[in-house]
PDB file of N, CA and C in Angstrom:
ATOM      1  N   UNK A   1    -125.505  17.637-163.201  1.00  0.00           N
ATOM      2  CA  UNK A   1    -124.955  17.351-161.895  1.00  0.00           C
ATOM      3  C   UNK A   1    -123.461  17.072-162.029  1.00  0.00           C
ATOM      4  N   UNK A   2    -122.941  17.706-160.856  1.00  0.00           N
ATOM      5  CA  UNK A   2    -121.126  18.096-161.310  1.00  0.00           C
ATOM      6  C   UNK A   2    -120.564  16.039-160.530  1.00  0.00           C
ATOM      7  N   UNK A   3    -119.666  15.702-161.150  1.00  0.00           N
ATOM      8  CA  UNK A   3    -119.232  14.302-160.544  1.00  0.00           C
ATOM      9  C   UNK A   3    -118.540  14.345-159.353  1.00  0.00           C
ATOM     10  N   UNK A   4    -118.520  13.514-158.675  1.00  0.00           N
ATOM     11  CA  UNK A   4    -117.738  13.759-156.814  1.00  0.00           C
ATOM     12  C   UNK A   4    -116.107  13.031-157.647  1.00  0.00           C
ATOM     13  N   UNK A   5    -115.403  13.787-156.785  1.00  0.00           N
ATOM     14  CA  UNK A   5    -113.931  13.383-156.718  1.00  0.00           C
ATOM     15  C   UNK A   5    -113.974  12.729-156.072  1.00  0.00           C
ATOM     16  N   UNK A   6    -113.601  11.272-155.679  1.00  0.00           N
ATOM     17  CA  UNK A   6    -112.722  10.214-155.150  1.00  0.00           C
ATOM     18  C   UNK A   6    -112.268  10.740-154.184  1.00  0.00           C
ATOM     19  N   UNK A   7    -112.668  10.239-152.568  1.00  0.00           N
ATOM     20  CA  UNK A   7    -112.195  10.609-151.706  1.00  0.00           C
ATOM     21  C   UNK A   7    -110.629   9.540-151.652  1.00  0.00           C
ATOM     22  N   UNK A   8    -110.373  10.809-150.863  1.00  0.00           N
ATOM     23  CA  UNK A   8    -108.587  10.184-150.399  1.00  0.00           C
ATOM     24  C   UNK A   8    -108.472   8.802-148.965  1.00  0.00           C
ATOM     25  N   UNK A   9    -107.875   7.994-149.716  1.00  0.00           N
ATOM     26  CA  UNK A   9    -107.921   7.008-148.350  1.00  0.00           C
ATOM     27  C   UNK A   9    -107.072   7.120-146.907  1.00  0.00           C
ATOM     28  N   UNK A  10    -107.097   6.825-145.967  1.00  0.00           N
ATOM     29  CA  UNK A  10    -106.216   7.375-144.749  1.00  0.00           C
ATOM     30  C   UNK A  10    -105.529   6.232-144.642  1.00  0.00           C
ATOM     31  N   UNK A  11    -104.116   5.820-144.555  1.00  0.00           N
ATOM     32  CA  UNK A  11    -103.976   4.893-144.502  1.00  0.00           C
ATOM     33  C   UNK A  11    -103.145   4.529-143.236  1.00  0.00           C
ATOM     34  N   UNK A  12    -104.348   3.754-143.029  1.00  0.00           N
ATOM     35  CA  UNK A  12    -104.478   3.385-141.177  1.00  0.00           C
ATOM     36  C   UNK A  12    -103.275   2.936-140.112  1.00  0.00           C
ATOM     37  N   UNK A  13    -102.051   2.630-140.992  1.00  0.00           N
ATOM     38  CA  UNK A  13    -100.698   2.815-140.014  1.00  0.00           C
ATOM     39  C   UNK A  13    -100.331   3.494-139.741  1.00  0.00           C
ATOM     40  N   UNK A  14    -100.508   4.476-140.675  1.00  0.00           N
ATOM     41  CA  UNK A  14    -100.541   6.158-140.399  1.00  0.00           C
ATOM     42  C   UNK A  14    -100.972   6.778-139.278  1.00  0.00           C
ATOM     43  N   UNK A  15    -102.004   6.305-139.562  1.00  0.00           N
ATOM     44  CA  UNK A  15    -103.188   7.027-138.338  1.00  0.00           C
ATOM     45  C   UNK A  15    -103.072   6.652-136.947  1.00  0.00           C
ATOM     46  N   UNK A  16    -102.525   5.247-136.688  1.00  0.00           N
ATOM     47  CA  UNK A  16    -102.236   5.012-135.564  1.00  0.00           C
ATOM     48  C   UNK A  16    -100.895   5.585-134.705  1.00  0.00           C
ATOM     49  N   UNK A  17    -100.068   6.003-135.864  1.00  0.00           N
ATOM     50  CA  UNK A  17     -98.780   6.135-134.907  1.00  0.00           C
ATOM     51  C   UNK A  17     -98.634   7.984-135.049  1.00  0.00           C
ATOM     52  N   UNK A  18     -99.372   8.650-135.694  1.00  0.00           N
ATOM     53  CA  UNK A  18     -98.869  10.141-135.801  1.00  0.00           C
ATOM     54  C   UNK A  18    -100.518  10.843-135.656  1.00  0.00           C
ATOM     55  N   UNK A  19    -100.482  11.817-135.317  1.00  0.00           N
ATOM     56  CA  UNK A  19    -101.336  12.710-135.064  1.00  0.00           C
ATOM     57  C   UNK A  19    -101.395  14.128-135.475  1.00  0.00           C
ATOM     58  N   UNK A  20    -102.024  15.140-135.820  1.00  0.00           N
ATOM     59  CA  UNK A  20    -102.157  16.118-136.289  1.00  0.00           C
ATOM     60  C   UNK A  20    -101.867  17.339-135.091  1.00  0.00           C
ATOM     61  N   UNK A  21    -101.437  18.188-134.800  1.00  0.00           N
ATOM     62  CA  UNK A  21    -101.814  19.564-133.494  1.00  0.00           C
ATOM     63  C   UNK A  21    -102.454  20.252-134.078  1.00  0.00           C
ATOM     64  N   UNK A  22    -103.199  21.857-133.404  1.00  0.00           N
ATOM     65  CA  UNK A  22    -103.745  22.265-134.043  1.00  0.00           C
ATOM     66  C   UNK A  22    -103.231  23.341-134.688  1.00  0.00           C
ATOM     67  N   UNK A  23    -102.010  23.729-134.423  1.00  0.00           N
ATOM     68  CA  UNK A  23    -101.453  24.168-135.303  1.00  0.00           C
ATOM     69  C   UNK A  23    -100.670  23.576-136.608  1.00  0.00           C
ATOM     70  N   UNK A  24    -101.038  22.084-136.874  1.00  0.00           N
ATOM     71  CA  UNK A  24    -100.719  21.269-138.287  1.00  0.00           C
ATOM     72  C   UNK A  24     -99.500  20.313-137.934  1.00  0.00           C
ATOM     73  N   UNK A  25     -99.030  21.029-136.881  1.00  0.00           N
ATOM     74  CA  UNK A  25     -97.747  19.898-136.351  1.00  0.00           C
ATOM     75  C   UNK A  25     -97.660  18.675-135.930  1.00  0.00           C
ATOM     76  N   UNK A  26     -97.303  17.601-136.975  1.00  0.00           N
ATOM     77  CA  UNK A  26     -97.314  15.912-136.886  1.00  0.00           C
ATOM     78  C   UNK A  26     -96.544  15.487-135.516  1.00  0.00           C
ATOM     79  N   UNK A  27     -97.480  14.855-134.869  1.00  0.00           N
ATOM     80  CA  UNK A  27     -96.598  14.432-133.226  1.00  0.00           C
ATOM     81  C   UNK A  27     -96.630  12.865-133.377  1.00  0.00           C
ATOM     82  N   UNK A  28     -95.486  12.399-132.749  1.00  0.00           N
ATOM     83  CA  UNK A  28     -95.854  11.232-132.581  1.00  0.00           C
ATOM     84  C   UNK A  28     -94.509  10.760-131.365  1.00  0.00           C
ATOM     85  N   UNK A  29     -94.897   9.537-130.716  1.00  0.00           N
ATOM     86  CA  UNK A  29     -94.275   8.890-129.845  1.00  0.00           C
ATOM     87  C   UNK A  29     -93.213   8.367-129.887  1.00  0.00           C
ATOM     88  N   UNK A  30     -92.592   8.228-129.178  1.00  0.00           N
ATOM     89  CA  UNK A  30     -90.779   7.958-129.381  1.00  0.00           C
ATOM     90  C   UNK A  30     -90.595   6.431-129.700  1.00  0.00           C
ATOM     91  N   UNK A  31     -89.577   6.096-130.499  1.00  0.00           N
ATOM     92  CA  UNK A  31     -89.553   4.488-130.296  1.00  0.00           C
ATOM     93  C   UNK A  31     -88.791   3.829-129.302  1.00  0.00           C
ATOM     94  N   UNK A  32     -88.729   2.693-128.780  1.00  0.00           N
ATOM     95  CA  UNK A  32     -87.977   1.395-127.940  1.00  0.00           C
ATOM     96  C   UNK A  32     -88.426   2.361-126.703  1.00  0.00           C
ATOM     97  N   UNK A  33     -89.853   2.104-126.563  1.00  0.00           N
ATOM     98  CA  UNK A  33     -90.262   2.692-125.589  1.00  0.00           C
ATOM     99  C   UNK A  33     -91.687   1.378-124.927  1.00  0.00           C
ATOM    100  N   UNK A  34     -91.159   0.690-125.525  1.00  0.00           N
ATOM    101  CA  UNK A  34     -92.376  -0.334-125.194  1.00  0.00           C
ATOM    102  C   UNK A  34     -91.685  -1.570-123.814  1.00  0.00           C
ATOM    103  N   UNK A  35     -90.545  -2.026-123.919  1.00  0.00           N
ATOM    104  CA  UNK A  35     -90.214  -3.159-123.428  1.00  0.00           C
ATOM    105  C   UNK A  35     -88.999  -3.149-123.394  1.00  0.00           C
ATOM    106  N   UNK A  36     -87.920  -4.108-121.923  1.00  0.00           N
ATOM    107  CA  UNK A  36     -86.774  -4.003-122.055  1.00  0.00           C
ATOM    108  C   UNK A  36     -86.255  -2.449-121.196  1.00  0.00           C
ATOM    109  N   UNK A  37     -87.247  -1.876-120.808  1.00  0.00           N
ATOM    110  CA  UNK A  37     -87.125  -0.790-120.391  1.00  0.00           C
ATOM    111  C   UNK A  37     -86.044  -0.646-119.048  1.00  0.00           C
ATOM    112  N   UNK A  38     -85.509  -1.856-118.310  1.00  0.00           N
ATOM    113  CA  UNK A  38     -84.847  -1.870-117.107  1.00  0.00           C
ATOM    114  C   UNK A  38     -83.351  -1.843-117.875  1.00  0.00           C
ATOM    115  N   UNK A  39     -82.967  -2.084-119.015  1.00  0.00           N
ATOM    116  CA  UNK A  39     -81.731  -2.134-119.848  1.00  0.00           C
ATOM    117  C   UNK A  39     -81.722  -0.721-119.581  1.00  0.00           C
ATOM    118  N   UNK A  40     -82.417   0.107-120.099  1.00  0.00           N
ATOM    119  CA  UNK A  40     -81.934   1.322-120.546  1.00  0.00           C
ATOM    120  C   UNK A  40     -81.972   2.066-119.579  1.00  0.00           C
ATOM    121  N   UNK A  41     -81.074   3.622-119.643  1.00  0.00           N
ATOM    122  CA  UNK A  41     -81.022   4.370-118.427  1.00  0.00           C
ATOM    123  C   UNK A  41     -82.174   5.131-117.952  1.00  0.00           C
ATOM    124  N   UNK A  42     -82.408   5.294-116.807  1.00  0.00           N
ATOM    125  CA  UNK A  42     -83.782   5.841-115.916  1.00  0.00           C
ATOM    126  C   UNK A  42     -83.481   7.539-116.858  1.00  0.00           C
ATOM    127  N   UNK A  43     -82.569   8.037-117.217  1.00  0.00           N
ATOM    128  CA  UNK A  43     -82.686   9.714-118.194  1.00  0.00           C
ATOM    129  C   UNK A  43     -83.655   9.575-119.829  1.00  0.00           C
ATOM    130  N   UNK A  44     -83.006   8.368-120.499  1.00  0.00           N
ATOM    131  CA  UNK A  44     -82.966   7.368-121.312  1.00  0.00           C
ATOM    132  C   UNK A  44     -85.109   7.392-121.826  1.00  0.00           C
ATOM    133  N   UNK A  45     -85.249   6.728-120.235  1.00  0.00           N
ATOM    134  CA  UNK A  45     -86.494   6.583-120.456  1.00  0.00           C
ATOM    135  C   UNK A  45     -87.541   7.506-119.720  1.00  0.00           C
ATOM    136  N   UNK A  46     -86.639   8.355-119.238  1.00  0.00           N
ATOM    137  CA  UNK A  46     -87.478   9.742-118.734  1.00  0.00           C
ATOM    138  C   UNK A  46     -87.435  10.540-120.230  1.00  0.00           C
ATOM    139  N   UNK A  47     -86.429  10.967-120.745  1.00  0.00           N
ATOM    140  CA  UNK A  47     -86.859  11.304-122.009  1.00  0.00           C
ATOM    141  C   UNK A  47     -87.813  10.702-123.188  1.00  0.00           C
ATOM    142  N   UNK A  48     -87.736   9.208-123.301  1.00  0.00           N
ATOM    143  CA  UNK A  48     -88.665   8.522-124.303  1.00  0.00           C
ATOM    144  C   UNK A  48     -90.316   9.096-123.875  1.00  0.00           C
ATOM    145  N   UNK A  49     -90.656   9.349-122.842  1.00  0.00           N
ATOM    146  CA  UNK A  49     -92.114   9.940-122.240  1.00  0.00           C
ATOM    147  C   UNK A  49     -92.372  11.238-123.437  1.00  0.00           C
ATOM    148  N   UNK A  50     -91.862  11.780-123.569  1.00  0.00           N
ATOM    149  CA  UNK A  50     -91.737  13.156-124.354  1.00  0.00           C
ATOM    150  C   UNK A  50     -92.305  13.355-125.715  1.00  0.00           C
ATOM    151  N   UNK A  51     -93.537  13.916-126.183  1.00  0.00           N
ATOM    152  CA  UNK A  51     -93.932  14.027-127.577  1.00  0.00           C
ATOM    153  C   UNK A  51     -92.965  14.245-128.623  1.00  0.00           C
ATOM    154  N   UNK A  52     -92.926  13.941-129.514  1.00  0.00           N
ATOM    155  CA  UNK A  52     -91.982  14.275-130.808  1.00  0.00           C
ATOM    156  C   UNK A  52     -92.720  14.872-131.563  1.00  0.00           C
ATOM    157  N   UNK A  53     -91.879  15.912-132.165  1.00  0.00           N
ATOM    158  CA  UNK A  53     -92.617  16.512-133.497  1.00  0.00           C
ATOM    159  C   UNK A  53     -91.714  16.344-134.716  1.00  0.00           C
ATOM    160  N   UNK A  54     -92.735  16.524-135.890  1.00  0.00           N
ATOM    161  CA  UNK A  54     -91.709  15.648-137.343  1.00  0.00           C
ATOM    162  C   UNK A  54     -91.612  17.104-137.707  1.00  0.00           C
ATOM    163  N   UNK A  55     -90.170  16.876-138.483  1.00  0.00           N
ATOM    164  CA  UNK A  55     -89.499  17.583-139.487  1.00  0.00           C
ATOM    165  C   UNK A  55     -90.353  18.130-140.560  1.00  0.00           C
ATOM    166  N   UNK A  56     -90.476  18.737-140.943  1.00  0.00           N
ATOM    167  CA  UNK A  56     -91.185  19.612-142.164  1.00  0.00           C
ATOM    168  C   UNK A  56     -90.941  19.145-143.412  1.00  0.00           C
ATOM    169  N   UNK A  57     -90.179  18.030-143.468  1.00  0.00           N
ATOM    170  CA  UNK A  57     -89.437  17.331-145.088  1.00  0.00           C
ATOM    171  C   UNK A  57     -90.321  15.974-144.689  1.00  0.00           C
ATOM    172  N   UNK A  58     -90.316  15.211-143.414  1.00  0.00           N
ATOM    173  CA  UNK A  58     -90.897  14.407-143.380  1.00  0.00           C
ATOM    174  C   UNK A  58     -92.338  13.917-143.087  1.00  0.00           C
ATOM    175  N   UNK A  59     -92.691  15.419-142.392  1.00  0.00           N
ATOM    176  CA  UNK A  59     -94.629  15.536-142.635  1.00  0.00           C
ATOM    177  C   UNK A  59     -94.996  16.196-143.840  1.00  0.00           C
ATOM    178  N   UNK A  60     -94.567  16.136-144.855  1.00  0.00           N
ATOM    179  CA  UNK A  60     -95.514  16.646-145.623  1.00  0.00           C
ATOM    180  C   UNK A  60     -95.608  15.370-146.273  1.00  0.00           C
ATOM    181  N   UNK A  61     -94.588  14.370-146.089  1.00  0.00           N
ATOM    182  CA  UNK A  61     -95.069  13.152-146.987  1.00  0.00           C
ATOM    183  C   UNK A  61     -96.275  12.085-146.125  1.00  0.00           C
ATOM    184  N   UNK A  62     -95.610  12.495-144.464  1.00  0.00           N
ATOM    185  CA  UNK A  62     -96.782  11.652-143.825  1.00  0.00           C
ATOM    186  C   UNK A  62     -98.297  12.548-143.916  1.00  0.00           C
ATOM    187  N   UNK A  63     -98.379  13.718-143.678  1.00  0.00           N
ATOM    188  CA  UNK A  63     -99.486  14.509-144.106  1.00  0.00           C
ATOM    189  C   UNK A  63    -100.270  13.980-145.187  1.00  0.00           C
ATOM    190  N   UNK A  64     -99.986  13.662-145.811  1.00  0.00           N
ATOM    191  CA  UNK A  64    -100.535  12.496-147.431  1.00  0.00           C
ATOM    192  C   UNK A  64    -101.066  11.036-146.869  1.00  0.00           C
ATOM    193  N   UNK A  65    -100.588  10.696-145.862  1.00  0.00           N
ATOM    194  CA  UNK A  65    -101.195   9.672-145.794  1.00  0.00           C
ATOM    195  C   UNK A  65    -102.633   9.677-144.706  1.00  0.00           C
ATOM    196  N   UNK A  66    -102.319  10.695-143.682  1.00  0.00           N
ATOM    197  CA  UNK A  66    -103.338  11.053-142.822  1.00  0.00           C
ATOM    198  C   UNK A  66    -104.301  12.211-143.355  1.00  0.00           C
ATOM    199  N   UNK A  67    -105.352  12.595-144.204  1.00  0.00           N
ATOM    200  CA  UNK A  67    -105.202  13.802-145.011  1.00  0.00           C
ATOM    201  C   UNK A  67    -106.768  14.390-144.148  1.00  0.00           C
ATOM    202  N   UNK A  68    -107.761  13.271-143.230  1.00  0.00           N
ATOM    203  CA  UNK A  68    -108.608  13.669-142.516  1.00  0.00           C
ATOM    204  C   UNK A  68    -108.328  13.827-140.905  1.00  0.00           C
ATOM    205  N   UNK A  69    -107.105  13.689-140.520  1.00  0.00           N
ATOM    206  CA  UNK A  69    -106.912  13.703-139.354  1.00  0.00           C
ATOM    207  C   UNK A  69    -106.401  14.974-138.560  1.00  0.00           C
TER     208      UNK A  69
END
């Protein structure tokens, strides 16, 4: 009987703030988008609404941390 490889752990800060598409593209939500929101300009925070997608240098390292998602 062949031995199981060690599954990979997800590591769950990860998982909460970025997401997978189905074409592999890491999305995630804009920051200073939570509070304080009357400071900033009504364009400001019409843009913060808007999905983000990560850089290709910087998902492949977050890709490692989300590896079932």
């Amino acid at each position: 009987m062949s031995e199981k490889k060690p599954k990979m752990k997800t590591n769950r800060s990860a998982a909460k703030r970025f997401s997978k598409t189905a074409t592999g593209l890491i999305q995630f939500g804009a920051k200073a988008h939570r509070h304080c929101l009357s400071n900033k300009s009504r364009k400001l925070n019409r843009n913060k609404k808007k999905t983000r997608y990560m850089s290709a240098g910087d998902a492949k390292r977050v890709a490692r941390m989300i590896p079932y998602l």
